[in-house]
Protein backbone atom coordinates (compact mmCIF):
# COMPACT_ATOMS: atom_id res chain seq x y z
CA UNK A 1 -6.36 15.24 -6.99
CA UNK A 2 -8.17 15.95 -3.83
CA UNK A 3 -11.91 17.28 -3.47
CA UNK A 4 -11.40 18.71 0.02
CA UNK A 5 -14.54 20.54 2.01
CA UNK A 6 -14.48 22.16 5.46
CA UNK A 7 -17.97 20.72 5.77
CA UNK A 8 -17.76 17.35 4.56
CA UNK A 9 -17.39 15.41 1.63
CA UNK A 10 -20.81 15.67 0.51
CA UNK A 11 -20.38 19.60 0.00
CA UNK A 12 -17.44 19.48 -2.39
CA UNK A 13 -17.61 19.73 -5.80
CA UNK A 14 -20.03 16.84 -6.65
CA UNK A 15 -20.72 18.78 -9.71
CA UNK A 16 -17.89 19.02 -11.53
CA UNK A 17 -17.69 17.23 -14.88
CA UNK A 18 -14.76 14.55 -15.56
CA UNK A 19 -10.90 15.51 -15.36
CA UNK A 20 -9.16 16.70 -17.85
CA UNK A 21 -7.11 13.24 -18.20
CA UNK A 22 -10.10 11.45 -18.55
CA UNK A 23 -10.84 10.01 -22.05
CA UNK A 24 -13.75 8.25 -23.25
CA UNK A 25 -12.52 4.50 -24.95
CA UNK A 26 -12.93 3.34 -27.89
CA UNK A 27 -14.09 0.36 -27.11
CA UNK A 28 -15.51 -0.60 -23.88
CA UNK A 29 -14.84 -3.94 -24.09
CA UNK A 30 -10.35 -2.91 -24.12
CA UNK A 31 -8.37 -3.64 -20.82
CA UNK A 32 -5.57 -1.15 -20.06
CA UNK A 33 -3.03 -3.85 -19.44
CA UNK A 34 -0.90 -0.79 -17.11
CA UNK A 35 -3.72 -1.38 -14.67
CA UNK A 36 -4.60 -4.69 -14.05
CA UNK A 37 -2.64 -8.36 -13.24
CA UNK A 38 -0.35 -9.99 -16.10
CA UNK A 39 -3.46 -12.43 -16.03
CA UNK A 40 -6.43 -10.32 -16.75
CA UNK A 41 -8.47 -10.87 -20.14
CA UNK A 42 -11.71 -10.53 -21.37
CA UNK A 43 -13.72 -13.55 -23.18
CA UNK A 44 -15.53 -13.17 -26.43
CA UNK A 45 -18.31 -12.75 -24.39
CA UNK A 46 -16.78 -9.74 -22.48
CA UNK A 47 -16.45 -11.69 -19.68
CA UNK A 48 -13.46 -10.33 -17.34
CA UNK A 49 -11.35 -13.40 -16.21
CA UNK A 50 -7.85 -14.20 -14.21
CA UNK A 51 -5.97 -16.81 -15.29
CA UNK A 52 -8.89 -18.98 -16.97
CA UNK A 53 -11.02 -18.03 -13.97
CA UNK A 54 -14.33 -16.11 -14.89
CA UNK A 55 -15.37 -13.34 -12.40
CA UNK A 56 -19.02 -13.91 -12.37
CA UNK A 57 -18.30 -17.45 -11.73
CA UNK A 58 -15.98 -16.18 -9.00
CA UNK A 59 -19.23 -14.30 -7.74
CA UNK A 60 -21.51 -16.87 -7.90
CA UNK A 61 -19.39 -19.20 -5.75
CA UNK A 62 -17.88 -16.74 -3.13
CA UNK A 63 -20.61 -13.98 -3.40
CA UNK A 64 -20.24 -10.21 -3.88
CA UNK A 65 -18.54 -8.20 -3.12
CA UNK A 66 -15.18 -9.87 -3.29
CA UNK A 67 -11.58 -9.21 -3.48
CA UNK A 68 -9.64 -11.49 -6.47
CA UNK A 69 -5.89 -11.63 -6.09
CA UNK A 70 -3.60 -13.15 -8.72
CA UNK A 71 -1.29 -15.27 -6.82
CA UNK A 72 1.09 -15.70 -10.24
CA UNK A 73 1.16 -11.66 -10.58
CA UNK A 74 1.97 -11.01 -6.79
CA UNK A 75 5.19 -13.51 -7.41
CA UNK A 76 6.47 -12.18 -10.90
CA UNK A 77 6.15 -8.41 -9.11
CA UNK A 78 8.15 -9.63 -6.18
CA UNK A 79 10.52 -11.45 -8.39
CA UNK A 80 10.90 -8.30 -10.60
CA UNK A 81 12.13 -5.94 -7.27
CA UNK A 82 14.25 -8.84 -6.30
CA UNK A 83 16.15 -9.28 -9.60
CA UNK A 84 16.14 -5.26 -10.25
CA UNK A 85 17.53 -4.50 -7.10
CA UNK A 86 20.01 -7.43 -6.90
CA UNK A 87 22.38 -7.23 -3.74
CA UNK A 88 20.28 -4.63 -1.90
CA UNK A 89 17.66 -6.19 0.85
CA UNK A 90 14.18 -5.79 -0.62
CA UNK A 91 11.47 -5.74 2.30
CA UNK A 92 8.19 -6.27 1.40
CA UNK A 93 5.78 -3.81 3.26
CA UNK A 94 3.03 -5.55 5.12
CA UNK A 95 0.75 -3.01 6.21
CA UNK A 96 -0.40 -2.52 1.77
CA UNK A 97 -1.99 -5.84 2.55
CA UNK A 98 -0.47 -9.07 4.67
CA UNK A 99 -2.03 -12.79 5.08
CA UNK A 100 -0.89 -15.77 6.17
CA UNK A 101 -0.38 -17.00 2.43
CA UNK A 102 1.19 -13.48 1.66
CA UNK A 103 3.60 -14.23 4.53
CA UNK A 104 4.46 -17.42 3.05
CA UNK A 105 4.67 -16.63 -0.96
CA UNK A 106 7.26 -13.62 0.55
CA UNK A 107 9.28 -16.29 2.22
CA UNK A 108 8.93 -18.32 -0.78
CA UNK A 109 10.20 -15.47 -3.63
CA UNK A 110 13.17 -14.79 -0.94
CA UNK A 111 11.86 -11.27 0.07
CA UNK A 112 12.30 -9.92 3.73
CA UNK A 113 9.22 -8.06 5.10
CA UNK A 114 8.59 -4.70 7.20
CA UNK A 115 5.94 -4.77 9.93
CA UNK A 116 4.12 -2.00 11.64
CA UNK A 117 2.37 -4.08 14.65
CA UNK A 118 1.95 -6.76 16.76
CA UNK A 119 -0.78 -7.73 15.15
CA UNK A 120 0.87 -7.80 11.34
CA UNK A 121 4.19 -9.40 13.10
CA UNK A 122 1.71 -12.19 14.63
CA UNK A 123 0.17 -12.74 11.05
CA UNK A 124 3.54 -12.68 9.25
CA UNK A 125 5.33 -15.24 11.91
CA UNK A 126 2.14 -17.23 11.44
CA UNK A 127 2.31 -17.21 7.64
CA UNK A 128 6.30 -18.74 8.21
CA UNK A 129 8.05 -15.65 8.04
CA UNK A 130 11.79 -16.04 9.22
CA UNK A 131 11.51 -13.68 11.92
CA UNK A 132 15.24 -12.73 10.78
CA UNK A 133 14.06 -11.49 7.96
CA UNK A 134 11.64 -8.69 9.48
CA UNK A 135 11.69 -5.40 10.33
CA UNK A 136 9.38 -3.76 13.18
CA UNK A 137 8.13 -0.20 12.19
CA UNK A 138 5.86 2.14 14.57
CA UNK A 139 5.92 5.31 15.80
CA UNK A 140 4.25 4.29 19.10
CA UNK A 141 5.48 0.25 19.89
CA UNK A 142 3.92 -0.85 23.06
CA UNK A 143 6.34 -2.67 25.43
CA UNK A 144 4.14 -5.75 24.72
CA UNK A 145 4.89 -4.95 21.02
CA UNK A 146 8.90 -4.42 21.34
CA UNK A 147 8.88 -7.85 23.51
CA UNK A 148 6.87 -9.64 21.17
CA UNK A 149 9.57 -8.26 18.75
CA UNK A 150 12.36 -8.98 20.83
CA UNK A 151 11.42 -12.19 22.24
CA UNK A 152 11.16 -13.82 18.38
CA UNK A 153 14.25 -12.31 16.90
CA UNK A 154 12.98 -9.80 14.63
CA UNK A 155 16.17 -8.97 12.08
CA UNK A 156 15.89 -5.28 13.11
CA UNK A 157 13.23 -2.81 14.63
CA UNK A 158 13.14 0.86 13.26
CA UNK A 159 13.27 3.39 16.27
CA UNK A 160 11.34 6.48 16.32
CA UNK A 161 11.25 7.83 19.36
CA UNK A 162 13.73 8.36 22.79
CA UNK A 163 10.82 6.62 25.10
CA UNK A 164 10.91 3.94 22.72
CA UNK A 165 14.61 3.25 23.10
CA UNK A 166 13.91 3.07 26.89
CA UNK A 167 11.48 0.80 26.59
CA UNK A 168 13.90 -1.32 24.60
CA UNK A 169 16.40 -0.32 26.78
CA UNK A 170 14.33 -1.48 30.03
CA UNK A 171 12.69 -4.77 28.06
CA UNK A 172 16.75 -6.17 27.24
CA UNK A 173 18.45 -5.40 30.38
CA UNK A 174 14.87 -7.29 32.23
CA UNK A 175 15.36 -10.46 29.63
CA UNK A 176 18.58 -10.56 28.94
CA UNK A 177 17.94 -9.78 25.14
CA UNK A 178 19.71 -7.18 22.70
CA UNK A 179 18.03 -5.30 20.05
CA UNK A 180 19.61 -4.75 16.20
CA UNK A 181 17.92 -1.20 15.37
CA UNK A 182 17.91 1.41 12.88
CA UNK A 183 16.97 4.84 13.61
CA UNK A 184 13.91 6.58 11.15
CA UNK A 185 14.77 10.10 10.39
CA UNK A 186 13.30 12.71 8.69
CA UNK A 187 15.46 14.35 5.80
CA UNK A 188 12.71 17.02 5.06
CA UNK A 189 11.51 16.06 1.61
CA UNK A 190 8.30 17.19 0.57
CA UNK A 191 7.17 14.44 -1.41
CA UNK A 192 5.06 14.98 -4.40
CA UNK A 193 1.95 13.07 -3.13
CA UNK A 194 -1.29 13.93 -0.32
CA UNK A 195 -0.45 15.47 2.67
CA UNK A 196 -1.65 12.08 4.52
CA UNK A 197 0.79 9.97 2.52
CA UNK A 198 3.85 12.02 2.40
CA UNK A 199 5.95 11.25 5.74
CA UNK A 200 9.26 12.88 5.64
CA UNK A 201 8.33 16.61 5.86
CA UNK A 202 9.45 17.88 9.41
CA UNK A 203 5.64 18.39 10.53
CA UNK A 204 4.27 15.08 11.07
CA UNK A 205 4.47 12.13 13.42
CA UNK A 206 7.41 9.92 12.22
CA UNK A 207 10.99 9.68 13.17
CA UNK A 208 13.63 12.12 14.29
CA UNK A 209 14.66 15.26 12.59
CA UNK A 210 17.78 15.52 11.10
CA UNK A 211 17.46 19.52 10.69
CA UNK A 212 17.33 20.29 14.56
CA UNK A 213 19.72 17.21 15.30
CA UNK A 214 17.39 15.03 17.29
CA UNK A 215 18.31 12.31 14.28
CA UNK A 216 22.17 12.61 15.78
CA UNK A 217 21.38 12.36 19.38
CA UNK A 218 19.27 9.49 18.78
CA UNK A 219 21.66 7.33 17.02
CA UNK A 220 24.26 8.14 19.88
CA UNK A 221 22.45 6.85 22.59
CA UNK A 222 21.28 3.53 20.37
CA UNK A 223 25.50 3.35 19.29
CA UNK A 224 26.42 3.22 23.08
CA UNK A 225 23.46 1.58 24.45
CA UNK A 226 24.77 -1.64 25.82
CA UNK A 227 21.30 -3.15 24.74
CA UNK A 228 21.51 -2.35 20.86
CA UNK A 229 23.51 -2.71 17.94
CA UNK A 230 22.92 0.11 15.36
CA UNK A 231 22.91 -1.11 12.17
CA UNK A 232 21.98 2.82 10.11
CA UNK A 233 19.60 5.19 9.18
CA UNK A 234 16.22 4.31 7.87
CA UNK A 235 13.90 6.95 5.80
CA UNK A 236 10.77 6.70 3.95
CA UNK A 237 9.73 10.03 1.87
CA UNK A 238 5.61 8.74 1.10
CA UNK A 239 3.73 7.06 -1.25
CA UNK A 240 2.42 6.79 -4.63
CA UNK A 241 5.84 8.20 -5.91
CA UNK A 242 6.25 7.56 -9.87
CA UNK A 243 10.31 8.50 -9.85
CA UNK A 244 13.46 9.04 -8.04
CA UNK A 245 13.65 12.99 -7.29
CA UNK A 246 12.65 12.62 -3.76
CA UNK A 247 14.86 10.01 -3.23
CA UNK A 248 17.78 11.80 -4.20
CA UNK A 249 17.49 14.31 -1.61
CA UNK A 250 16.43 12.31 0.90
CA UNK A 251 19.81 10.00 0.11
CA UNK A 252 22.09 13.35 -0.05
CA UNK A 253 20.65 13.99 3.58
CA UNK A 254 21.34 10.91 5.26
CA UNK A 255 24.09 9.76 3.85
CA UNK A 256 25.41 13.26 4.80
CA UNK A 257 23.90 12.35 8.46
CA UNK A 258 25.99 8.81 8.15
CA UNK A 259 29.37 10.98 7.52
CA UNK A 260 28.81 12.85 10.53
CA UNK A 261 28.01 9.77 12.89
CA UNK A 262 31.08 8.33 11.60
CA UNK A 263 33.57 11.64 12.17
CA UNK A 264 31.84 11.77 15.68
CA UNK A 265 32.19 8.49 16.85
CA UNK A 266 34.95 6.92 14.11
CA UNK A 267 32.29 4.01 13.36
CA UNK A 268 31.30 3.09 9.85
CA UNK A 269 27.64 2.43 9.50
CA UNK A 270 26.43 -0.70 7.98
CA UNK A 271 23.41 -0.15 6.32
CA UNK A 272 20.79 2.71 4.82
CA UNK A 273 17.08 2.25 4.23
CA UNK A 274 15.51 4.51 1.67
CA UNK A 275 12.26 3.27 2.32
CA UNK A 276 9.19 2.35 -0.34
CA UNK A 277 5.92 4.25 -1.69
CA UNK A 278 6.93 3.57 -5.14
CA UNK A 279 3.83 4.26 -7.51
CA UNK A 280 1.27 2.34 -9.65
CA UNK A 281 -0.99 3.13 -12.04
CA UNK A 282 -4.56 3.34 -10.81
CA UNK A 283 -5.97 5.14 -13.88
CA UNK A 284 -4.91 6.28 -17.44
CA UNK A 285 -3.28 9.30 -16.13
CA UNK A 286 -0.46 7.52 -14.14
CA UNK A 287 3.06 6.86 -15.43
CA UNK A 288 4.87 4.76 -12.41
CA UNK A 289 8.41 3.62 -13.47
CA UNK A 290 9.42 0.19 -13.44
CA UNK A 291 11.77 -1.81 -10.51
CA UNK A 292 14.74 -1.66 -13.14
CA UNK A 293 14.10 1.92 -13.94
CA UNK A 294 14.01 2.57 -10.06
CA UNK A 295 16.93 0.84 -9.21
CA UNK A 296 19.11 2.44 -11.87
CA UNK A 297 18.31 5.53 -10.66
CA UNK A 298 18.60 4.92 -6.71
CA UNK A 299 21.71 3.42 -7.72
CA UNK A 300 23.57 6.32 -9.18
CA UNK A 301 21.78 8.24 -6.16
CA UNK A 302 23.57 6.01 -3.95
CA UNK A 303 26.96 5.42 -5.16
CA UNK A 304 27.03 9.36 -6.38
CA UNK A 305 26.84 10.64 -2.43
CA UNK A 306 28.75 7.52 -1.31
CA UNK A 307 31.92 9.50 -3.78
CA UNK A 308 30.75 12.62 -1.99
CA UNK A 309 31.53 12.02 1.13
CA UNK A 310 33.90 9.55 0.49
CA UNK A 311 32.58 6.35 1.86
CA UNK A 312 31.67 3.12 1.21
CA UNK A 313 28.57 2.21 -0.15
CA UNK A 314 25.85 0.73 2.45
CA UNK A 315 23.81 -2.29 2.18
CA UNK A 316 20.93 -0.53 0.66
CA UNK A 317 17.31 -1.88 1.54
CA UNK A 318 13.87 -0.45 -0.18
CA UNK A 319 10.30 -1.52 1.11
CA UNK A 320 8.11 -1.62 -1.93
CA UNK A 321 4.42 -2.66 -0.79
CA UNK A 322 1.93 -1.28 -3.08
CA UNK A 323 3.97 -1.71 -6.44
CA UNK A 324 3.94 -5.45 -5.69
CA UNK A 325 0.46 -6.02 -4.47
CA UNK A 326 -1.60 -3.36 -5.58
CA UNK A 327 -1.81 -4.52 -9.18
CA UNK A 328 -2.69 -8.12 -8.15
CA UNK A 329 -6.43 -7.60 -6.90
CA UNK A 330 -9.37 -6.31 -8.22
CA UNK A 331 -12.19 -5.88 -6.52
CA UNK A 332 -15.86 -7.03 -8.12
CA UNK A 333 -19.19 -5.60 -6.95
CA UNK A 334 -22.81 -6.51 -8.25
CA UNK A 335 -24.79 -3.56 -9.31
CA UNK A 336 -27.75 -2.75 -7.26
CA UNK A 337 -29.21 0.92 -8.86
CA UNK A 338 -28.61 3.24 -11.71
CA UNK A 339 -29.48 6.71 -11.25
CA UNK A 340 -28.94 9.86 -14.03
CA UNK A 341 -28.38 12.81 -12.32
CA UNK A 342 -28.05 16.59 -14.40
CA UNK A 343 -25.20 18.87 -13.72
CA UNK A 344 -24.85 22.18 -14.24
CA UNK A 345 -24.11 23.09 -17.66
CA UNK A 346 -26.88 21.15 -18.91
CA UNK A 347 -24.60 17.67 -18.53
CA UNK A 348 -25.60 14.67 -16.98
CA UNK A 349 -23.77 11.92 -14.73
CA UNK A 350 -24.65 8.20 -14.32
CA UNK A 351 -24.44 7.14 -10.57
CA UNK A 352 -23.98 3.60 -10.75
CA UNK A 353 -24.59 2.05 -6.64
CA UNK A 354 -22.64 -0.98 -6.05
CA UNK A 355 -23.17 -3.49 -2.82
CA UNK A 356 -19.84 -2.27 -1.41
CA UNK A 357 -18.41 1.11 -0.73
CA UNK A 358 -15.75 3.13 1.44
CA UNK A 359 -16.01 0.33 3.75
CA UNK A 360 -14.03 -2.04 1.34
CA UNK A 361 -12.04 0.74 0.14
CA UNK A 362 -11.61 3.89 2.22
CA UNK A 363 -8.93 5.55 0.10
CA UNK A 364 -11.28 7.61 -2.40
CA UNK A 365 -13.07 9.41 0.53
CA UNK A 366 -9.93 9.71 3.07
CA UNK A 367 -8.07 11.70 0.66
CA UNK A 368 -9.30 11.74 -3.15
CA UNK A 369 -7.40 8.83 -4.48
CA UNK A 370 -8.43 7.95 -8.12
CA UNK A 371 -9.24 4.57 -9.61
CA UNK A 372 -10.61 2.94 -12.97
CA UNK A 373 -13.69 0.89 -13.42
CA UNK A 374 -14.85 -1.54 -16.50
CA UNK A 375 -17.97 -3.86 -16.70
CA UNK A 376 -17.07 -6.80 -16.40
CA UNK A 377 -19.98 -9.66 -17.41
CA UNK A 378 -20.82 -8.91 -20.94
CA UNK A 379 -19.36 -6.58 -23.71
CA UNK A 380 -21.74 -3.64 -24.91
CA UNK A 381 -21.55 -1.21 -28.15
CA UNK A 382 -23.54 1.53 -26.05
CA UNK A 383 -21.89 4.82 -26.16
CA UNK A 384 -20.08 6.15 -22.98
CA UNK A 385 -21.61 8.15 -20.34
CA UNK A 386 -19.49 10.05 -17.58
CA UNK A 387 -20.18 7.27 -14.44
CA UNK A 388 -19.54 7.73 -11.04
CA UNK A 389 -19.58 4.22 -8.84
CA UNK A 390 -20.62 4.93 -5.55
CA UNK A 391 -21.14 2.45 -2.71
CA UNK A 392 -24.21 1.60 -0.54
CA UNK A 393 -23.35 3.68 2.96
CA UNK A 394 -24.70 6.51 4.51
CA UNK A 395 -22.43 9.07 3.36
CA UNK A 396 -22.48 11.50 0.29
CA UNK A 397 -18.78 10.97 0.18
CA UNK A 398 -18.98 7.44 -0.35
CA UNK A 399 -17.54 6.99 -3.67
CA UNK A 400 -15.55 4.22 -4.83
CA UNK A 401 -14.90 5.59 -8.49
CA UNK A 402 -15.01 9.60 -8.92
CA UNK A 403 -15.09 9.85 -12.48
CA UNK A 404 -15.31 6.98 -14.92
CA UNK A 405 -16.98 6.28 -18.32
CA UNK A 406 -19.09 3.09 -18.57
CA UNK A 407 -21.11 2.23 -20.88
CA UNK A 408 -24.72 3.81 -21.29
CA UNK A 409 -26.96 0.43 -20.75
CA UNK A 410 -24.93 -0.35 -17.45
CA UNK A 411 -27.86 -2.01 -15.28
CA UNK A 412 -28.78 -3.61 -12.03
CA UNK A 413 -27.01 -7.01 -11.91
CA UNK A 414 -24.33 -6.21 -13.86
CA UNK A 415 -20.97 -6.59 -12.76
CA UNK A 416 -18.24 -3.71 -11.70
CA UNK A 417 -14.39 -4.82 -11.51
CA UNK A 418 -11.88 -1.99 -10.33
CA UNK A 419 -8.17 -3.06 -10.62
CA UNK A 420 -5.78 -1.78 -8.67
CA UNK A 421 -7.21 -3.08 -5.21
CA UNK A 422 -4.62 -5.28 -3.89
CA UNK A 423 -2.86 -2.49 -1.44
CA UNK A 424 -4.25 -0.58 1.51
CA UNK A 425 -8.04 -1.76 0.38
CA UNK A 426 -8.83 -4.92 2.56
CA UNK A 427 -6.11 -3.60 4.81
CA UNK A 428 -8.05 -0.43 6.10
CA UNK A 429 -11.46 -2.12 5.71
CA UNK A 430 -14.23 -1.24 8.24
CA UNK A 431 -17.37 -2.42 9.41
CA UNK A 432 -19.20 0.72 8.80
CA UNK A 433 -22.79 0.65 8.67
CA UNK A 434 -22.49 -2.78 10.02
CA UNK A 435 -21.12 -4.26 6.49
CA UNK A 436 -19.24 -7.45 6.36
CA UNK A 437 -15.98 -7.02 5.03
CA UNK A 438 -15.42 -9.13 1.59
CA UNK A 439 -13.24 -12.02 1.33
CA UNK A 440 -10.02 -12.00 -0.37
CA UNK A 441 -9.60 -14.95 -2.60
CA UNK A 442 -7.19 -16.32 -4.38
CA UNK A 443 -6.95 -17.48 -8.11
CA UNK A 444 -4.02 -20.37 -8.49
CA UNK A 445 -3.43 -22.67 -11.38
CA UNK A 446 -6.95 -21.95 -12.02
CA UNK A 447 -8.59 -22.82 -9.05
CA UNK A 448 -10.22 -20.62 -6.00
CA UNK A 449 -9.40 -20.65 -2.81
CA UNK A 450 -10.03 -18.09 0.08
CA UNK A 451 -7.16 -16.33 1.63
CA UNK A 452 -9.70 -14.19 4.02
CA UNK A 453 -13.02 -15.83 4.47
CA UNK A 454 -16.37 -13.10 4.05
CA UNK A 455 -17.28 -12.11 7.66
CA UNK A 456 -20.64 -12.96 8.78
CA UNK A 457 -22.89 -11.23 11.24
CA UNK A 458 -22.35 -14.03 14.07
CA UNK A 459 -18.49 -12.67 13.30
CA UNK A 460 -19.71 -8.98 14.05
CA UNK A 461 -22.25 -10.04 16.40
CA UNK A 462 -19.67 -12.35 18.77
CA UNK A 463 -17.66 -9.23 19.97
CA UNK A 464 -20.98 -7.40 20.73
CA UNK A 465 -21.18 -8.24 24.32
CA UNK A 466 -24.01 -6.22 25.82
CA UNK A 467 -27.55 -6.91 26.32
């Protein structure tokens, strides 16, 4: 659901009561298990813990805002894609969120890993990623990028665009290196997500058509490039996806594309990438389907076109990001104002100001993305009242939770947890307003430890250069 206004945020439909989906519990003091970490409970006390550690203690020692992550939760969900999709290559996808101990528990669950970067390539070979196992997205790769790339081995880089074979071209023949690629097409599937998120629709940035044939000529000049080895085709259809439809036509069309290449040129190739953006569930509403559901059904996909066009079967590869992650973090913010504003239709909604905002979590404001909320210090038997958390910045669109009910004695100093935080939160954090992003820290064997340290203002204040 997107609340979309040609004049800004602030002018949309502030007004509006809650969504139809949106229920008020029975008891506020009930975790939806669908949206948070396998180790998420509440005390008798009400008190919102992960795995024996409580969040306000969490709070007290790191400060607030924070991001918790679940290192046992990110492992079983990696585990889970790895066993589901047994004999494909699963690639976890940095950019949802990547640290140096990410990096490393990847490495350690047996899990390749996509990059979009220099920067996340630098993290990830810092973290001990084998750089054989990584593959180098972009739709604009520097030459610095590609020979940072190059120069480390990188298992494969996805090309998406004829000046970027040059430069690959130019950066091998200078070195004396040669480049394993796969070529990103678009198959023209209109994923059922936000226009922002959906990237394999022909008008948009990413890869090479496969309707006007640039996809062909692409992998033509990488298949007789003296510099590269073409391994296949590599798609990706968006994000937030809960099953398998887009998949299948975006599998028809490049598998189709692979039969061509292969009556053109008489060479088999190796491998197909379908890609990630597989769902979660954020709120009540969402009904994401499991790794074994999904690879069932991108199985049949797979083996069903493979009979079509009578071939063999690729090494298949999927890059899930956010279904691992995302559910891992929460995010916790202290409570600083509660404020009852009346709507029209003689209603009323709580605005409940927390000390973060779209700074720690851009997603609600870029393009209407929907999360849950729960207090999470004490239990309370107040009734429900429609709740909208909202952050601290300068912005009438800075909301953090659109439409959540909380219960009606919510007060300053209470505590706010929102699940769901692990992917794309920390990752397209910003300094607006001159906040300090949070830290990320990890809970292990019941102990803290910080993954991402909190920045300070000597951080901010160090690249500030002028007098």
């Amino acid at each position: 659901m997107t609340h979309m206004h040609v004049a800004g945020a602030i002018h949309a439909d502030v007004s509006t009561p809650g969504p139809q989906w949106l229920t008020k519990p029975a008891d506020f003091n009930e975790l939806d298990p669908a949206l948070w970490s396998r180790n998420v409970s509440r005390d008798e006390h009400g008190r919102v813990g992960v795995a024996g550690i409580d969040v306000a203690d969490a709070i007290e020692r790191e400060g607030s805002p924070l991001y918790l992550f679940d290192e046992d939760d990110f492992r079983h969900r990696a585990r889970d894609f790895k066993s589901a999709f047994d004999g494909w290559n699963v690639y976890y996808a940095g950019k949802a969120m990547l640290t140096r101990t990410i990096a490393r528990l990847v490495m350690e669950e047996g899990l390749g890993m996509d990059v979009c970067s220099g920067g996340e390539l630098q993290v990830a070979l810092a973290g001990g990623m084998d750089p054989a196992r990584i593959g180098m997205h972009g739709n604009n790769k520097t030459s610095d990028e590609l020979a940072l790339a190059l120069s480390n081995g990188v298992g494969h880089i996805v090309v998406d665009s004829l000046d970027e074979i040059g430069r690959i071209e130019q950066l091998c023949r200078d070195n004396d290196w040669h480049a394993r690629v796969m070529v990103r097409v678009t198959p023209g599937v209109e994923a059922h997500t936000h226009e922002y998120i959906a990237t394999a629709h022909e008008d948009q940035k990413f890869g090479f058509s496969i309707a006007n044939g640039q996809a062909m000529v692409a992998m033509v000049r990488c298949h007789y490039s003296p510099y590269m080895d073409l391994l296949g085709i590599h798609s990706h259809i968006g994000s937030q996806i809960f099953d398998t439809g887009g998949f299948e036509v975006a599998a028809l069309r490049t598998m189709k594309l692979s039969s061509q290449f292969t009556d053109a040129t008489g060479v088999h190739l190796p491998e197909l990438n379908l890609g990630g953006g597989f769902g979660i569930a954020y709120t009540s509403a969402d009904s994401p389907s499991t790794p074994d559901a999904l690879a069932t059904g991108l199985r049949e996909i797979v083996e069903h076109e493979a009979r079509a066009h009578s071939m063999a079967v690729p090494k298949m590869s999927i890059e899930p990001g956010r279904a691992i992650v995302g559910p891992t973090t929460m995010a916790i913010y202290t409570v600083g104002t509660v404020k009852v504003v009346d709507l029209d239709g003689g209603g009323q909604r709580v605005y409940v100001s927390v000390d973060g905002g779209m700074s720690d979590n851009i997603r609600p404001a870029l393009y209407g993305a929907e999360y849950s909320a729960v207090l999470a210090n004490r239990t309370s038997s107040e009734p429900g009242v429609l709740s909208r958390v909202v952050g601290k910045h300068c912005e009438g669109g800075d909301i953090l939770v659109r439409d959540v009910f909380l219960p009606s004695d919510i007060e300053p100093g209470d505590l706010i947890a929102v699940p769901d935080m692990g992917a794309y939160s920390r990752e397209m954090a910003s300094n607006y307003n001159h906040a300090l992003r949070p830290p990320v820290v990890r809970v292990h064997n019941g102990e803290l430890s910080a993954m991402i340290r909190r920045e300070t203002m000597d951080d901010l204040l160090s690249l500030d250069v002028g007098r």
